[in-house]
Protein backbone atom coordinates (compact mmCIF):
# COMPACT_ATOMS: atom_id res chain seq x y z
CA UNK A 1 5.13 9.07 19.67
CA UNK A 2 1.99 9.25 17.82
CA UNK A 3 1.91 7.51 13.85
CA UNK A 4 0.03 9.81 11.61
CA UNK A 5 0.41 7.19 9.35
CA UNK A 6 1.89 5.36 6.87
CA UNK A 7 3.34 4.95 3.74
CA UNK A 8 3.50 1.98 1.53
CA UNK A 9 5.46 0.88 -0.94
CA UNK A 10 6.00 -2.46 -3.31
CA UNK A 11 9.03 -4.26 -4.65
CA UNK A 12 10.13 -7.77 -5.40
CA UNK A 13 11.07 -9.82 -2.59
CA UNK A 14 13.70 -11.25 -4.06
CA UNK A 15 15.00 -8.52 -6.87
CA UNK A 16 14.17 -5.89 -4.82
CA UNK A 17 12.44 -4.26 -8.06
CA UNK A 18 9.88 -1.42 -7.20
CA UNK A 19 6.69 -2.05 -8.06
CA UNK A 20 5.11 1.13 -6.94
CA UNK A 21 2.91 2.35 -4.09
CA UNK A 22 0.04 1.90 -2.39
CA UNK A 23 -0.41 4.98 -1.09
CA UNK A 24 -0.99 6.79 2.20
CA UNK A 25 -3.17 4.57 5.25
CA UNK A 26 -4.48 6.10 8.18
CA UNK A 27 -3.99 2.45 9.23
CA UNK A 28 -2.73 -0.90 8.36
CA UNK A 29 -5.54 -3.13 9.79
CA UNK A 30 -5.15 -6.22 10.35
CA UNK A 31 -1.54 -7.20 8.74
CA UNK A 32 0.25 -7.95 11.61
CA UNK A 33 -2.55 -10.41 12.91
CA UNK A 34 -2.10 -11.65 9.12
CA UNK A 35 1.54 -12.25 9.76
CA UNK A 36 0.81 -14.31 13.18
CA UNK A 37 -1.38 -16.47 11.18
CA UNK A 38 1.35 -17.10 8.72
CA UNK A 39 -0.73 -14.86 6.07
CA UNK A 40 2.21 -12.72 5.45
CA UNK A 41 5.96 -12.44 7.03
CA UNK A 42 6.49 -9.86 8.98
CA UNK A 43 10.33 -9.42 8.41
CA UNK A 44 10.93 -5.69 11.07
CA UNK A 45 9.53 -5.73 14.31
CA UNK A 46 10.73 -2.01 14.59
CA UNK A 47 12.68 0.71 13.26
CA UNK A 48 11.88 1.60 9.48
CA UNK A 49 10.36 0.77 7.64
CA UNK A 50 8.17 -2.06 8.84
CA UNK A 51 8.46 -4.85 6.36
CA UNK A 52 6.48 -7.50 5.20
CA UNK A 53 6.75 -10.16 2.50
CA UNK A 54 4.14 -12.41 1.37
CA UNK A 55 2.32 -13.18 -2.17
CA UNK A 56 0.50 -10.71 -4.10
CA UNK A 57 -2.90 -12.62 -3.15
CA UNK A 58 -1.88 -12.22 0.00
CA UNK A 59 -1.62 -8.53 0.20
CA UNK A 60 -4.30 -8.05 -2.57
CA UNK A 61 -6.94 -9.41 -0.10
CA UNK A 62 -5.46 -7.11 3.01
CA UNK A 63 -5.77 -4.38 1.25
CA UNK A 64 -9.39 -5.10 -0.39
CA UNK A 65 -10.39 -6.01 3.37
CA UNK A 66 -9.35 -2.26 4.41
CA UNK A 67 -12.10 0.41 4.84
CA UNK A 68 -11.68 3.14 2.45
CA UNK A 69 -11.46 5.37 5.27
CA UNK A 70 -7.64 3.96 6.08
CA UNK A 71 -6.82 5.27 2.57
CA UNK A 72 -5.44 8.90 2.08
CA UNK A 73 -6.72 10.95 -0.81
CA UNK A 74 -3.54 11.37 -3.31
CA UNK A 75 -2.75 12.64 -6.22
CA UNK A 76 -2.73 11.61 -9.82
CA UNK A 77 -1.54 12.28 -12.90
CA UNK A 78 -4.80 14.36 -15.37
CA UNK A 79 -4.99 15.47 -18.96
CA UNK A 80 -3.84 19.27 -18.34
CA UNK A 81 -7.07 21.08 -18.40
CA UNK A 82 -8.90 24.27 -16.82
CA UNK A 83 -10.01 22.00 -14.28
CA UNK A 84 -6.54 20.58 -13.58
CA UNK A 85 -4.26 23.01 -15.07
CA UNK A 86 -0.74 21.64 -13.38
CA UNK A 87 -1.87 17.74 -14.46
CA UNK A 88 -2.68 16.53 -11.11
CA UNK A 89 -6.01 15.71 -9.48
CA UNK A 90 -6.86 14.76 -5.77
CA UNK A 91 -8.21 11.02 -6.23
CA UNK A 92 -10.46 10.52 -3.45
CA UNK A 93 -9.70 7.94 -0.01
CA UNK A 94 -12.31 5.14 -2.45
CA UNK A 95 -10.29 5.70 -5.29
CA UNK A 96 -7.05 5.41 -3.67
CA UNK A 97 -7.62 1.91 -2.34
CA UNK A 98 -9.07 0.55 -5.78
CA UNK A 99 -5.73 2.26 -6.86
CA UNK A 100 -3.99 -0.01 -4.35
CA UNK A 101 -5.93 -2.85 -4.57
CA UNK A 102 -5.62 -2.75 -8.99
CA UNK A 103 -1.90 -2.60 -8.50
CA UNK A 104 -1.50 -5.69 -6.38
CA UNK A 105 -4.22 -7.73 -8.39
CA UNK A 106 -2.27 -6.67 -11.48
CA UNK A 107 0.75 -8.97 -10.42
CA UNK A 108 0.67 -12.86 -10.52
CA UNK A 109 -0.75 -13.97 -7.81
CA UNK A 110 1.92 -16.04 -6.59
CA UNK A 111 4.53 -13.66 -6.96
CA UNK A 112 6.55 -13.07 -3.71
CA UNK A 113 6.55 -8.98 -2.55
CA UNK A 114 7.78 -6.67 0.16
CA UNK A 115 5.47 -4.13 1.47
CA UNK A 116 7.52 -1.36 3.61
CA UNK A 117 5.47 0.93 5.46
CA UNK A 118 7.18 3.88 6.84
CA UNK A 119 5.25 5.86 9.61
CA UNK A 120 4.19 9.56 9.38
CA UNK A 121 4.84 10.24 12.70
C-alpha cells in the first residue's frame, strides 16, 4: 500500500477538545525519530490514525522544521469576490505550513496535544 499522504489534526490530550488542523503533508518528516528521542509520544504504532502527543513547542518546532513542499495547498475561507466568488481560495503549500505552524504557536507552549494523522492511501 502506497500513503498519498496524510492528514492532521489537533485536540487536547487530555479533553480531547479539537483544536483544528494542520492540514494535508506529503510527509511527516522526522516525527517518529522525534518520538524515539522522547521529543514527542508516539501513542499508535499502526492502524488509524497514527497518534502522537507531546507539547505544543514540541510540535510547533516539527512542523516549522518541515519543507514547505510536505505541505498541501488547501483551501480557505475569502471575502466573496469576482476573484473568489464561492468564498474559498487555494492557499498555497508556503502558506499552508505558516497556517500550521501559527496554529500550534498560538497555544501555550506547554500545553499537552494529540496530533492524529490519518493516511491518504
Amino acid at each position: 500500500m502506497t500513503v498519498l499522504g496524510w492528514s492532521g489534526y489537533l485536540s487536547d490530550a487530555s479533553s480531547g477538545e479539537r483544536l483544528g488542523s494542520i492540514g494535508d503533508l506529503y510527509g511527516y518528516g522526522d516525527l517518529d525519530a522525534r518520538a524515539l528521542t522522547g521529543d514527542v509520544e508516539q501513542e499508535t504504532w499502526g492502524g488509524y490514525p497514527t497518534m502522537f502527543t507531546g507539547s505544543a513547542a514540541a510540535f510547533a518546532s516539527w512542523i516549522e522544521a518541515l519543507e514547505e513542499r510536505n505541505f498541501h495547498q488547501r483551501l480557505v475561507s475569502a471575502e466573496q469576490s469576482d476573484e473568489h466568488p464561492g468564498g474559498v481560495r487555494i492557499a498555497p503549500p508556503y502558506e499552508a505550513k505558516q497556517m500550521a505552524t501559527d496554529a500550534l504557536r498560538s497555544l501555550d507552549p506547554e500545553r499537552s496535544i494529540r496530533v492524529d494523522l490519518w493516511d491518504q492511501s
